[in-house]
Protein backbone atom coordinates (compact mmCIF):
# COMPACT_ATOMS: atom_id res chain seq x y z
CA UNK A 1 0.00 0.00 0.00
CA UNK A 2 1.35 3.51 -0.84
CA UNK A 3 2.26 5.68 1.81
CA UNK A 4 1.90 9.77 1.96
CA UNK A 5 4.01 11.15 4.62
CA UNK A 6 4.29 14.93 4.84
CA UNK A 7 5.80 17.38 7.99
CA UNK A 8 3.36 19.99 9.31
CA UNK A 9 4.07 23.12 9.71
CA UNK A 10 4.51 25.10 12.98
CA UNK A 11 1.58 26.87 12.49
CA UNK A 12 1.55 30.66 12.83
CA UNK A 13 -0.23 32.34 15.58
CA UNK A 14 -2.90 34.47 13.38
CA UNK A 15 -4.81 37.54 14.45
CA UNK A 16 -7.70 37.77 12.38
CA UNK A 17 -8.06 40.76 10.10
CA UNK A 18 -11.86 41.86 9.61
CA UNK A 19 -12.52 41.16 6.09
CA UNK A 20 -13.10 44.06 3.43
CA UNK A 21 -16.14 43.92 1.31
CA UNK A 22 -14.62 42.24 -1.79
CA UNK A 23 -18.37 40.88 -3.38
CA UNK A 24 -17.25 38.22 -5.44
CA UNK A 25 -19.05 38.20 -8.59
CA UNK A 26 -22.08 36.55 -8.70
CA UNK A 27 -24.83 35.57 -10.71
CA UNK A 28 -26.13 32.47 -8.28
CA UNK A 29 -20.57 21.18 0.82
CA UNK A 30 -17.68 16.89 4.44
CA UNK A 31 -16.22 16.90 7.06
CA UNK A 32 -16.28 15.00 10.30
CA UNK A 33 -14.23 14.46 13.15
CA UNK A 34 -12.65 18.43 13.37
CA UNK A 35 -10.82 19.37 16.70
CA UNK A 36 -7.73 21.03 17.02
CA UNK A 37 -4.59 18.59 15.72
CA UNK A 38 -1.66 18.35 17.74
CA UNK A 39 0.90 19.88 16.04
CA UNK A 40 4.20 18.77 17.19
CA UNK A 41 4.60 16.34 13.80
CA UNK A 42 2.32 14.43 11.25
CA UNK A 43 2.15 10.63 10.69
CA UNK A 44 0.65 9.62 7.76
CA UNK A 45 -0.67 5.82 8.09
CA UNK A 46 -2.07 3.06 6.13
CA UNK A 47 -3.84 0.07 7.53
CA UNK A 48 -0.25 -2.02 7.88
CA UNK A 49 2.65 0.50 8.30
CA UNK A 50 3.84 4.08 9.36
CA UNK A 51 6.39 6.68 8.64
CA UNK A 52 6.71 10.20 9.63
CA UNK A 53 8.56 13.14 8.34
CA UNK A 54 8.84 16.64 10.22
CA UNK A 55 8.62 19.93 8.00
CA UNK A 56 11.20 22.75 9.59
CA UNK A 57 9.31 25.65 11.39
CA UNK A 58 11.38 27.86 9.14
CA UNK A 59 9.98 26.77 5.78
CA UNK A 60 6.54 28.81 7.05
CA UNK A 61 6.47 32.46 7.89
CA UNK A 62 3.51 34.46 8.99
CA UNK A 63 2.31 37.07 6.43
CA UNK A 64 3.63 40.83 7.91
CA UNK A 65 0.09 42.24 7.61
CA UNK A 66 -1.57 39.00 9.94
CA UNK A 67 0.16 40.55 12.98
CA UNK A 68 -2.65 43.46 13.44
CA UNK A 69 -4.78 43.30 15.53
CA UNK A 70 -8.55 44.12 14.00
CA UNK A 71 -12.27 43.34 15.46
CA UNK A 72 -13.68 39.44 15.65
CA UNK A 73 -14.25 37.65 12.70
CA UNK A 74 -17.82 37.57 13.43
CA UNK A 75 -18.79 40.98 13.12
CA UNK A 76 -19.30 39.91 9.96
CA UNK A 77 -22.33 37.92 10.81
CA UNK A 78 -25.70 39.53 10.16
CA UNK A 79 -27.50 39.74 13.95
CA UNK A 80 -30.45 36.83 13.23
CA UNK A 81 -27.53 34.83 11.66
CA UNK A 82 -25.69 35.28 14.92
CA UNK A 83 -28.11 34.55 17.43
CA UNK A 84 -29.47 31.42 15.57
CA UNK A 85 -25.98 30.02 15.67
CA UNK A 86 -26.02 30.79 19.47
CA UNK A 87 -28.91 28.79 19.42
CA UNK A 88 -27.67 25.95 17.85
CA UNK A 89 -23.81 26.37 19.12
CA UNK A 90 -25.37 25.83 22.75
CA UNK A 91 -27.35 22.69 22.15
CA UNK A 92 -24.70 21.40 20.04
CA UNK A 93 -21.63 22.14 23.07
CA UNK A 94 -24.05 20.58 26.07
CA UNK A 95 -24.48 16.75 25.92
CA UNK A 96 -27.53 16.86 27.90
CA UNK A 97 -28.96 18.89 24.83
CA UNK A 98 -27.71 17.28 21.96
CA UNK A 99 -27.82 14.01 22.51
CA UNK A 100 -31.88 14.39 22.90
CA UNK A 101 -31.92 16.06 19.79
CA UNK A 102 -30.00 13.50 17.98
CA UNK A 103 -32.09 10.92 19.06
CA UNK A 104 -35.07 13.14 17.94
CA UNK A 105 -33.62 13.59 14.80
CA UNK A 106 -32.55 10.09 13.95
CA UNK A 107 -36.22 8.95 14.99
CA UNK A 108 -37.58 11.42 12.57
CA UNK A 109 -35.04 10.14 9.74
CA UNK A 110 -37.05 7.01 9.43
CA UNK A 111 -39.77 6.67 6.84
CA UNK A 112 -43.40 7.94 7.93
CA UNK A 113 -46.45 6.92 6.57
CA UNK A 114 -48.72 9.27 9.05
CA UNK A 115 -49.18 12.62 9.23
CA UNK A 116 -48.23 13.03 12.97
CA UNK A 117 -44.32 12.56 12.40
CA UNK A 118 -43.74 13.34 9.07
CA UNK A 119 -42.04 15.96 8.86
CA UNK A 120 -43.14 17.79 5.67
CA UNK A 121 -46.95 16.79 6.34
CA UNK A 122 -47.24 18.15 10.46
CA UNK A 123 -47.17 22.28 10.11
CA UNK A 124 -46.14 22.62 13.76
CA UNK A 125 -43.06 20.12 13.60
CA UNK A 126 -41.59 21.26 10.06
CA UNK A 127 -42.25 25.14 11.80
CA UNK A 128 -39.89 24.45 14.37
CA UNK A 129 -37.31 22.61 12.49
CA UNK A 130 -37.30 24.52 9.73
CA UNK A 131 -36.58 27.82 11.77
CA UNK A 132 -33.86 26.39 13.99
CA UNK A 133 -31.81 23.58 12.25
CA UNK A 134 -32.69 23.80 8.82
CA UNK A 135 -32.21 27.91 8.09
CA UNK A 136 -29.00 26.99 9.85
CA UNK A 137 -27.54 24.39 8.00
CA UNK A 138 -29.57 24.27 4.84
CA UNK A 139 -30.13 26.73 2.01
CA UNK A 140 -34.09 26.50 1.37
CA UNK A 141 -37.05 24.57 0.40
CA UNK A 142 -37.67 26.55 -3.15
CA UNK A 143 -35.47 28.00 -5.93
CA UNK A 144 -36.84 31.33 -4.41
CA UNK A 145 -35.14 30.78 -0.82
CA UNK A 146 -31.87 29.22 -2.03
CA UNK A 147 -31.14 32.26 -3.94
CA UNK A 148 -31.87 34.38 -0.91
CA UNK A 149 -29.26 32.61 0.76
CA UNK A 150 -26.70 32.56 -1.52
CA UNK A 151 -26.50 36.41 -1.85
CA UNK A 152 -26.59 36.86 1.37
CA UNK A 153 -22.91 34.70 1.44
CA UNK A 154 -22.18 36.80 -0.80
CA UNK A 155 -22.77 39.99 0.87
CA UNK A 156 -20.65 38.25 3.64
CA UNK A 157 -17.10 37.91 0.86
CA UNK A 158 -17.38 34.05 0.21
CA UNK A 159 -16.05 33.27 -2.96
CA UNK A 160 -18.70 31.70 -3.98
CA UNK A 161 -21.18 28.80 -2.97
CA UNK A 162 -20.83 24.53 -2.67
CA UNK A 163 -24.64 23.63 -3.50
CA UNK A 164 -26.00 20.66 -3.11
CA UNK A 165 -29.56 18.29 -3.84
CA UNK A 166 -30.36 16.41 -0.57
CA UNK A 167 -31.61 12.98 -2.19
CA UNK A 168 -29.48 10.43 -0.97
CA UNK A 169 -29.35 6.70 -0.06
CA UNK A 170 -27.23 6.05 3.20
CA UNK A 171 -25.75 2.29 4.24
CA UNK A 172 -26.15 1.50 7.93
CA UNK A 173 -22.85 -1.11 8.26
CA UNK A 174 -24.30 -2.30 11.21
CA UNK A 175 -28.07 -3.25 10.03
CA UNK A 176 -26.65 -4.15 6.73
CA UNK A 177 -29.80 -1.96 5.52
CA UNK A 178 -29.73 1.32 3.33
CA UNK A 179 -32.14 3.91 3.24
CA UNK A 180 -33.08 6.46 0.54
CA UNK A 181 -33.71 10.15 1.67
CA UNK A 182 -35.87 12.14 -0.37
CA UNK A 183 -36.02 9.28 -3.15
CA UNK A 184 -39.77 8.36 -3.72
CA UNK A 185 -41.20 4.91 -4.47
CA UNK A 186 -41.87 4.15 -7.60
CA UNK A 187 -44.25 1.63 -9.14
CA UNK A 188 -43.42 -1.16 -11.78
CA UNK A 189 -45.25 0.70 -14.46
CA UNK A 190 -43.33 3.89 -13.95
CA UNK A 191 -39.93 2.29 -15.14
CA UNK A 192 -38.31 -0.59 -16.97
CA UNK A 193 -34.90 -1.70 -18.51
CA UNK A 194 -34.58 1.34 -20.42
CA UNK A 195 -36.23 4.19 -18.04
CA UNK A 196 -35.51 4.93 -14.33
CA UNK A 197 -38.16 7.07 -12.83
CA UNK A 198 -36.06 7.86 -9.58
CA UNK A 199 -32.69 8.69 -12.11
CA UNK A 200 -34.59 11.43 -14.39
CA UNK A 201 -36.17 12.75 -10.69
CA UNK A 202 -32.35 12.94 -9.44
CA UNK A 203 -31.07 14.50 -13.09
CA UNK A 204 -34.15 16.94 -12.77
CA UNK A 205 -33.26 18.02 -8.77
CA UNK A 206 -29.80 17.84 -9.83
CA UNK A 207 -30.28 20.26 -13.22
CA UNK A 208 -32.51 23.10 -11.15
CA UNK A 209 -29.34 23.37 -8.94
CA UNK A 210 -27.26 24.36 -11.40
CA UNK A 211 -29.85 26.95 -13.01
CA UNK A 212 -29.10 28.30 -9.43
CA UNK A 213 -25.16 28.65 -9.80
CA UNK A 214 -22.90 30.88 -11.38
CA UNK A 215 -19.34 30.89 -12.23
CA UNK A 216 -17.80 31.27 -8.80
CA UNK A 217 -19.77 28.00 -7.58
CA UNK A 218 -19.36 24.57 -7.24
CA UNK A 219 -22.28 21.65 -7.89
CA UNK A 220 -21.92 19.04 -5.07
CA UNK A 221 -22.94 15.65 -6.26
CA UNK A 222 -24.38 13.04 -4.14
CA UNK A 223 -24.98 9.86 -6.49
CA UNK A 224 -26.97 7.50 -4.42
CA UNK A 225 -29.86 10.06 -4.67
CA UNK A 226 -30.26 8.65 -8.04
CA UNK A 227 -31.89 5.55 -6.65
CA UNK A 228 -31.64 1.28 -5.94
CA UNK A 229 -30.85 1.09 -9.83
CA UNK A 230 -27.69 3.25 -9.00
CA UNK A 231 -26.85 1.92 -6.01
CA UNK A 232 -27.12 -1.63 -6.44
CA UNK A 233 -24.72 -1.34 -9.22
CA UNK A 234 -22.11 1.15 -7.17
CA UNK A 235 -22.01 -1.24 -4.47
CA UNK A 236 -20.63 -4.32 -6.83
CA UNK A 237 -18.06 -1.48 -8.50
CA UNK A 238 -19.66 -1.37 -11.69
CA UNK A 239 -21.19 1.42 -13.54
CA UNK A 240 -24.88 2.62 -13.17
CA UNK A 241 -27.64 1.94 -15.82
CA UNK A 242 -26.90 4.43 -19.27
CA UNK A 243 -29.39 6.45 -17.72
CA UNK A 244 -27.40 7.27 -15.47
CA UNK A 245 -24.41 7.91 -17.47
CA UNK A 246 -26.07 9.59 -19.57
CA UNK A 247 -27.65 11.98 -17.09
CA UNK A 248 -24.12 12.35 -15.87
CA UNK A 249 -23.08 13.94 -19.13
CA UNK A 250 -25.41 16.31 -19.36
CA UNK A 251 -24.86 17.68 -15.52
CA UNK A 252 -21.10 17.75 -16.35
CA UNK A 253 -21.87 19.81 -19.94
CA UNK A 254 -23.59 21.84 -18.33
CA UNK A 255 -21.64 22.82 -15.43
CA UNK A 256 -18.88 23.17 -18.24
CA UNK A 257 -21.02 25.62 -20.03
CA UNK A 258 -21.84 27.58 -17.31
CA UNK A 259 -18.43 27.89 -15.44
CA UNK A 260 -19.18 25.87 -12.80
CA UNK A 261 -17.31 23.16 -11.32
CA UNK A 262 -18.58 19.77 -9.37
CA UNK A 263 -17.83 17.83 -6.46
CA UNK A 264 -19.04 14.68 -6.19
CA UNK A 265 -19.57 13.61 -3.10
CA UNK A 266 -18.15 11.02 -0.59
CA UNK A 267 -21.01 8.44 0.51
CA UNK A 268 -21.45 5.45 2.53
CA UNK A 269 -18.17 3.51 2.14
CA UNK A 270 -20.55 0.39 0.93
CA UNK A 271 -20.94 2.65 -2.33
CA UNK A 272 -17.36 3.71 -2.92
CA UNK A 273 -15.79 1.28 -5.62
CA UNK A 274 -18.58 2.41 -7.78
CA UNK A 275 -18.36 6.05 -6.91
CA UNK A 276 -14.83 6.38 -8.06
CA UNK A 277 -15.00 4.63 -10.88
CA UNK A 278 -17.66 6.83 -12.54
CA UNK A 279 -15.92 10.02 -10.89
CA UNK A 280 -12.44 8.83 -12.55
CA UNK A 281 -14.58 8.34 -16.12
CA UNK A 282 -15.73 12.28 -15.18
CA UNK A 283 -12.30 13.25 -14.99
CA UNK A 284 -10.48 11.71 -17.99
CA UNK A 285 -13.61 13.40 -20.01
CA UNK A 286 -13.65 16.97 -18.52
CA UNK A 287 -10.49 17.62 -16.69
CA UNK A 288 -8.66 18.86 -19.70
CA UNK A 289 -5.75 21.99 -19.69
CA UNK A 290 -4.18 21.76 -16.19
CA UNK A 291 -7.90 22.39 -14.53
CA UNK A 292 -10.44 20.51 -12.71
CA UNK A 293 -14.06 20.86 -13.28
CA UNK A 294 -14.81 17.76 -11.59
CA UNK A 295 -13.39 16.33 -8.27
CA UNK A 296 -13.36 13.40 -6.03
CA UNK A 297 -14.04 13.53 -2.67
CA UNK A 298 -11.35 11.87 -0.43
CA UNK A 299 -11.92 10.58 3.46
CA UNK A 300 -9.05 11.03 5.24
CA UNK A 301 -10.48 8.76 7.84
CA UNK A 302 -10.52 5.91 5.37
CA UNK A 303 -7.22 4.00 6.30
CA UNK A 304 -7.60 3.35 2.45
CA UNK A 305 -7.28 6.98 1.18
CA UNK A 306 -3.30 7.10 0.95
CA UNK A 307 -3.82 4.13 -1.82
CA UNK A 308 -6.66 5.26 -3.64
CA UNK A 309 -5.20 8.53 -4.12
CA UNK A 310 -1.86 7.20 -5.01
CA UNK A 311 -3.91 5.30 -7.58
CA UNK A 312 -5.79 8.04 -8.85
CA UNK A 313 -2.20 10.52 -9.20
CA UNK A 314 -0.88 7.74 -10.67
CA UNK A 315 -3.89 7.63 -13.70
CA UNK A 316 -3.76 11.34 -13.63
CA UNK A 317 0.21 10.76 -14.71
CA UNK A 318 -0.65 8.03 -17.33
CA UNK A 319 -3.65 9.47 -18.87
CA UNK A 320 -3.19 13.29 -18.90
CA UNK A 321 -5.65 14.27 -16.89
CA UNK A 322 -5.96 17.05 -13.73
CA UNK A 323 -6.75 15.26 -10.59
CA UNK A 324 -9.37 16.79 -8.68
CA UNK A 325 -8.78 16.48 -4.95
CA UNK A 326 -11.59 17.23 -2.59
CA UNK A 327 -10.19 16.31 1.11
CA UNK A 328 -12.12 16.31 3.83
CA UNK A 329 -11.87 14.22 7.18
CA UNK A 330 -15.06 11.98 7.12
CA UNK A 331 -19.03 12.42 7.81
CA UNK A 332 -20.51 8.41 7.95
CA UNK A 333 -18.90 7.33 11.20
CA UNK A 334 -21.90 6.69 12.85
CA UNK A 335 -22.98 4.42 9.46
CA UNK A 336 -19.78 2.66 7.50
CA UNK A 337 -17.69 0.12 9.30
CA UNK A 338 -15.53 0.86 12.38
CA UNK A 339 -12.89 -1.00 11.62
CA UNK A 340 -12.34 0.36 7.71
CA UNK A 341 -11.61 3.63 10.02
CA UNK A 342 -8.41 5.45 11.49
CA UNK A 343 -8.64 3.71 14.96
CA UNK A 344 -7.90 7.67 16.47
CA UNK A 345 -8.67 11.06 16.57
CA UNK A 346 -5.14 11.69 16.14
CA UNK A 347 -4.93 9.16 13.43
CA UNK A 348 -7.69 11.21 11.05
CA UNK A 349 -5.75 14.46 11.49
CA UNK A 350 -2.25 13.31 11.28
CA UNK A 351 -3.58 11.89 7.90
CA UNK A 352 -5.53 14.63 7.13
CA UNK A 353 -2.67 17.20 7.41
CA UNK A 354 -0.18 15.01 5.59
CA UNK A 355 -1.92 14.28 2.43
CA UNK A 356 -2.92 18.38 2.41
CA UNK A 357 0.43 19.85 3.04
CA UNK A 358 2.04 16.69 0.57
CA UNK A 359 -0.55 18.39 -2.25
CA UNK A 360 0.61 21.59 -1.78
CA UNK A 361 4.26 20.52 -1.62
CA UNK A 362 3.68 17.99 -5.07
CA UNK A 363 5.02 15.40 -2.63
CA UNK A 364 2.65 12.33 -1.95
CA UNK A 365 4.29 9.25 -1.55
CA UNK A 366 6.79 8.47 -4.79
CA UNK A 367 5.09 11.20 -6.67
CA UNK A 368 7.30 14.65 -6.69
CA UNK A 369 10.33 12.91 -5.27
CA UNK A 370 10.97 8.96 -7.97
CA UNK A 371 7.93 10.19 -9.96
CA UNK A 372 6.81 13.59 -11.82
CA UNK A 373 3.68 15.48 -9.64
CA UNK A 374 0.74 15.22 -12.27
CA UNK A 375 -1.76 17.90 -12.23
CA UNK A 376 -3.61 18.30 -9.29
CA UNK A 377 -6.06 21.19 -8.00
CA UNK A 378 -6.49 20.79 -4.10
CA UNK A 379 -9.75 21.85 -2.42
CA UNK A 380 -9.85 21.71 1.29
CA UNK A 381 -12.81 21.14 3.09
CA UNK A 382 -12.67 21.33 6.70
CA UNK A 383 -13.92 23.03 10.15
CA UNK A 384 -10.25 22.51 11.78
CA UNK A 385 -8.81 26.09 11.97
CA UNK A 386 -5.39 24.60 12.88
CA UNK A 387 -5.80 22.77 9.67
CA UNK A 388 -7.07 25.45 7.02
CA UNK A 389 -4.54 27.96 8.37
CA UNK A 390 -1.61 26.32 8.48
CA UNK A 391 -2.50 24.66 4.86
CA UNK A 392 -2.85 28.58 3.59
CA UNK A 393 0.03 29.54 4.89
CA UNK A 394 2.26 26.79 3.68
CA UNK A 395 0.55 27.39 0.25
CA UNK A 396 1.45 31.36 0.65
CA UNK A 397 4.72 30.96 1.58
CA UNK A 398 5.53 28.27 -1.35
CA UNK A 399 4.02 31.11 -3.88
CA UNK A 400 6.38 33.58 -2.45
CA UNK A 401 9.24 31.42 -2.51
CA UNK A 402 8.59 30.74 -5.81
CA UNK A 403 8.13 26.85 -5.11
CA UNK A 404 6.24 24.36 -6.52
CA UNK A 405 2.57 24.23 -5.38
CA UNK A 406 -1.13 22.95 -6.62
CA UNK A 407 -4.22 25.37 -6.83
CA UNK A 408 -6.34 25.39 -3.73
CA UNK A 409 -9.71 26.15 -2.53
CA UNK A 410 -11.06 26.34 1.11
CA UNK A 411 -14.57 24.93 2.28
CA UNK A 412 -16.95 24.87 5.01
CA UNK A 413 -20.70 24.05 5.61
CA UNK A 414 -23.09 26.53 5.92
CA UNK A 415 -24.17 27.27 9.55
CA UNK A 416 -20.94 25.27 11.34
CA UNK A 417 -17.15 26.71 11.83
CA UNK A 418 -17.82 30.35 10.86
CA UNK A 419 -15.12 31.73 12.71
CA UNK A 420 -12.73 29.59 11.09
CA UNK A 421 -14.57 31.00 7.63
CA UNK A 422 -14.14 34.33 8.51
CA UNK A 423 -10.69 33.75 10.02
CA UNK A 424 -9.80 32.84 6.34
CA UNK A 425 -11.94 35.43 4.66
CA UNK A 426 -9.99 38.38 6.78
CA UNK A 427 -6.39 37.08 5.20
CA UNK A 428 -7.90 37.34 1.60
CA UNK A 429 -5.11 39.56 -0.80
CA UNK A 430 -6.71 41.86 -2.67
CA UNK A 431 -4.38 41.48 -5.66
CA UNK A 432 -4.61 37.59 -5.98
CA UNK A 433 -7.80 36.88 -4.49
CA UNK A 434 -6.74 34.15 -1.86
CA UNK A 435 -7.50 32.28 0.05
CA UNK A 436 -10.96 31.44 -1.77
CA UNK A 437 -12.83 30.38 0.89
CA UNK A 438 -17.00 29.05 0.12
CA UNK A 439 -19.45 27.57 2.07
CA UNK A 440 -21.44 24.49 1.61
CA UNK A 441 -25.17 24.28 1.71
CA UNK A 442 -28.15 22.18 0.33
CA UNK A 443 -31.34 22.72 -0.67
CA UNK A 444 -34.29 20.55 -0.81
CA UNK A 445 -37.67 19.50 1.48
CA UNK A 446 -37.51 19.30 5.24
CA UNK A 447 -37.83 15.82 5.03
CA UNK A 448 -35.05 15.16 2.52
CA UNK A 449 -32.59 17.29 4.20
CA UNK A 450 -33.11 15.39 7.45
CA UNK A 451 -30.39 12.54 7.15
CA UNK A 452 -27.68 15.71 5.85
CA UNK A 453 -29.02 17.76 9.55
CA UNK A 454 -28.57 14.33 11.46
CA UNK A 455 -24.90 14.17 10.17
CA UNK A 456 -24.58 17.78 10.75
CA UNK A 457 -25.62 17.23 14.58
CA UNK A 458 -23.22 13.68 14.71
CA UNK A 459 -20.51 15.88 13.67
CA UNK A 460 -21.14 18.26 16.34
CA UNK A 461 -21.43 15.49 19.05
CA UNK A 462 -17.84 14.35 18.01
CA UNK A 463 -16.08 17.80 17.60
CA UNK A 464 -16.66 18.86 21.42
CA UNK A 465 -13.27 20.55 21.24
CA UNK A 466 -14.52 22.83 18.34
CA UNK A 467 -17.82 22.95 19.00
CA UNK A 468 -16.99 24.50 22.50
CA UNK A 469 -14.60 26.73 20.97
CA UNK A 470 -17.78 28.25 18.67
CA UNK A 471 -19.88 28.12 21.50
CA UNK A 472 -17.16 30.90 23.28
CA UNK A 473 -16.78 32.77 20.15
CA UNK A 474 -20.40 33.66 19.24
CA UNK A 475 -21.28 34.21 23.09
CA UNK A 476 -18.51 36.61 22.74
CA UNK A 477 -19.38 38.38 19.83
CA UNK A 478 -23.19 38.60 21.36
CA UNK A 479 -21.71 39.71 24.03
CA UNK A 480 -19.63 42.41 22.12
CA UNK A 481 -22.90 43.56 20.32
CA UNK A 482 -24.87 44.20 23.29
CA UNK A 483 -22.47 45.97 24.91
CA UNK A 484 -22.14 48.28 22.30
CA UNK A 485 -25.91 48.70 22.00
CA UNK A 486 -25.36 50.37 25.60
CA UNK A 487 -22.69 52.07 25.27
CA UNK A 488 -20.57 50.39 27.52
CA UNK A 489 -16.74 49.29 26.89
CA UNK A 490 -15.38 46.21 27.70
C-alpha cells in the first residue's frame, strides 16, 4: 500500500483581520471528526505501516500584515444569523442537549407513513425545524429561498457557494440496511430496462441546482440520490444503468457551459468502488488543460485513502488528466464500518494534514520525489482552523518562494465553523484573491434534508473541542454587540 508522509508546519499564531467587502461576482458542501490537531509532527498511516517526516518551522512564515490586531471575525455575521448560531452552538456544546436532539432527529429520519411525524406533512413540527436547524444548515425549500441565501454569502465575501440536492441513499454497516432520503417509491409501471423514474427525478433536482449557480460556484454531487438502480450497481463497482451515465453527461456539460465546477460527493463507504470509478470516467472526459471541473471527494479517515489517491495521481500521470482532490476528514462514522476507520482522533488528522500539506508541496508518496507530480487542483474542506490555516500559509509561503505548489480552494458548511470562515476570509489579498474560501449548503424538502441535519448534529457530538470553541466565540461576539448597543466598553 502507498504511503503519503508529509511534515506539518509550525503553524503561525494568526490575528484575524476583519474582512473588506470584496463581493465576489455573482450571478447564483464533508467533514467529520474536526478538533484542534496536535501539532508537534504528522504521521501519515495506512492500515499495515507508518512513517513520519517533520517539516522545519522555518519553511513557514507568517504574512507581515496577519500581525494586526482588527475586530472578531464575526462581526461579519448579520444579527439573526448570529443569534441562531447561538442557538444551535449551545445545544450542540451541552451533551444533555444534543444528545436528545439526535435521538429526535434520527427517529424522525425514518420513513413515515402518518401525518403526525412526518415531517413535511405536520405544520407545527416542520415550523420548528425549519426555523432552527434547517435555516442553519440548509439553504431552502424553493429556488426562491436558495437564492436568498446565496447572496446573502455573498454579501458576507465568500467566494462563492458549494450547493448541493439532498436525495441520498445512506448504508447502515451495522443493520446491513440502506435507506433512501428524499427518493420516492416508484411503481413497476413507472420504469423498466430502459427508463428509471427515480434517475430522471435525481437529473431533474440535480439540473434546477445548477440553473441556481454561477461561475464562482461549485455543484456538489451526491450519487446514491439517483436511486436502488444506482446503487445496487455502485455497491458491486460497476457502472450505473446508461441512464445514469447519460444523465451524468449532461450535468457535467452543463456545469462546463456555465463555469461551474462539481464535487461529487463522498457516501457510505458500501458505495465507494462504484463512486470512483464513474468520478475517474468524469475526470479523464472533462479535466482537460491543467484544470479541474470535476473532483473526487477523499476521506481522510478511510485508512484506504493514501492508496486510492496514489492510484488516482498515478492515472492522472498516465492518462493526462488534472486530478481533482476534494479532502475532507469523514461524515458516515456513525454508518460505514468501524474498523475500515483510522482507529484515532489523532490518526484522522495526522492523515488529514499530511496528504494536504504533501498536495501543496507535489510530494505524496513516490510522486514529486521517484515520480513527476501530475496535475492536481487541491480543495480543502474542513472546520479545523489549525488545519485550514496552516495549509494557507504553507501554500502562501511556497508562492512567495517561488516553489512548486497545486491550486487550492477552502470549504466549510453553511451554519458550522464560521469563525474559522471568517478567520480565512480576513487574510484574503486583494491582488490575488486568496485564500478562496465558500461555504457548503443544500437545498431541498424538510424531510429530505433530514439525514444531511442528522450528520450535521453527529458531527457536532464528536467535535466537542470545536464545538466548545464556537460556542465561546459567538457568546462573545453577542456579548460584544450588546455591549455596544449600551454604550458600555469592555
Amino acid at each position: 500500500m502507498s504511503l503519503f508522509t508529509a511534515g506539518k508546519p509550525a503553524l503561525p499564531r494568526v490575528v484575524v483581520l476583519t474582512p473588506t467587502s470584496t463581493r465576489s461576482r455573482r450571478s447564483i458542501s464533508s467533514s467529520t471528526l474536526n478538533s484542534k490537531p496536535k501539532t508537534p509532527r504528522v504521521e501519515v498511516r495506512s492500515s499495515s505501516t507508518t512513517t513520519s517526516a517533520t517539516l522545519p518551522a522555518s519553511e513557514i512564515k507568517p504574512a507581515p500584515e496577519a500581525l494586526t490586531a482588527t475586530p472578531p471575525a464575526l462581526s461579519v455575521l448579520p444579527t439573526p444569523v448570529l443569534l441562531r448560531s447561538l442557538l444551535i452552538a449551545t445545544i450542540s456544546s451541552k451533551p444533555y442537549l444534543l444528545l436528545p436532539s439526535l435521538s429526535a432527529l434520527s427517529f424522525l429520519c425514518k420513513p413515515r407513513s402518518g401525518p403526525l411525524l412526518n415531517v413535511d406533512r405536520n405544520p407545527i413540527l416542520h415550523s420548528i425545524l425549519k426555523a432552527t436547524f434547517y435555516k442553519q444548515f440548509c439553504a431552502g425549500e424553493t429556488h426562491d429561498e436558495v437564492r436568498r441565501t446565496v447572496r446573502q454569502l455573498s454579501d458576507m465575501g465568500f467566494q462563492g457557494t458549494i450547493m448541493t440536492y439532498a436525495k441520498e441513499t445512506v448504508f447502515d454497516a451495522k443493520t446491513k440496511t440502506q435507506v433512501g432520503l428524499g427518493i420516492e417509491d416508484v411503481k413497476d409501471g413507472a420504469q423498466n430496462a430502459e427508463f428509471c423514474a427515480q434517475i430522471e427525478a435525481w437529473r431533474k433536482g440535480t439540473v434546477e441546482t445548477i440553473d441556481l449557480l454561477g461561475n464562482e460556484d461549485y455543484l456538489a454531487l451526491k450519487l446514491t440520490g439517483a436511486g436502488p438502480s444506482v446503487t445496487s450497481a455502485f455497491n458491486t463497482g460497476s457502472l450505473p444503468p446508461p441512464q445514469m451515465l447519460s444523465a451524468l453527461d449532461e450535468i457535467a456539460s452543463k456545469c462546463a457551459a456555465r463555469g461551474v465546477r462539481i464535487l461529487v460527493d463522498a457516501e457510505s463507504h458500501h458505495f465507494l468502488s462504484g463512486i470512483l470509478r464513474v468520478t475517474l470516467d468524469l475526470m479523464r472526459k472533462f479535466n482537460k488543460d491543467g484544470h479541474a471541473r470535476i473532483y473526487n471527494t477523499y476521506q481522510a479517515y478511510l485508512k484506504s485513502t493514501p492508496a486510492t489517491i496514489a492510484s488516482h495521481l498515478q492515472a492522472a500521470s498516465d492518462e493526462g488528466f488534472t486530478l481533482g482532490l476534494k479532502l475532507v476528514r469523514g461524515a458516515y462514522i456513525a454508518s460505514d464500518e468501524r474498523s475500515l476507520i483510522h482507529d484515532t482522533k489523532a490518526d484522522t488528522d495526522n492523515a488529514y494534514n499530511g496528504i494536504a500539506q504533501g498536495a501543496l508541496r507535489q510530494e505524496l508518496g513516490a510522486f514529486g520525489k521517484d515520480k513527476p507530480f501530475p496535475s492536481v487542483n487541491l480543495f480543502l474542506a474542513s472546520h479545523n482552523k489549525d488545519s485550514v490555516m496552516g495549509a494557507h500559509a504553507l501554500h502562501q509561503q511556497r508562492v512567495k518562494d517561488n516553489l512548486p505548489t497545486v491550486p487550492v480552494g477552502f470549504g466549510q458548511l453553511h451554519g458550522m465553523s464560521d469563525e474559522v470562515s471568517f478567520s480565512l476570509l480576513a487574510l484574503k489579498s486583494e491582488d490575488k484573491g486568496e485564500p478562496k474560501v465558500y461555504k457548503c449548503s443544500t437545498w431541498g424538502g424538510l424531510g429530505e434534508c433530514l439525514a444531511y441535519l442528522l450528520r450535521r448534529a453527529i458531527e457536532n457530538r464528536d467535535a466537542v473541542g470545536r464545538t466548545g470553541d464556537e460556542f465561546r466565540a459567538l457568546k462573545g461576539e453577542v456579548a460584544r454587540r450588546v455591549r455596544g448597543v449600551l454604550g458600555l466598553r469592555r
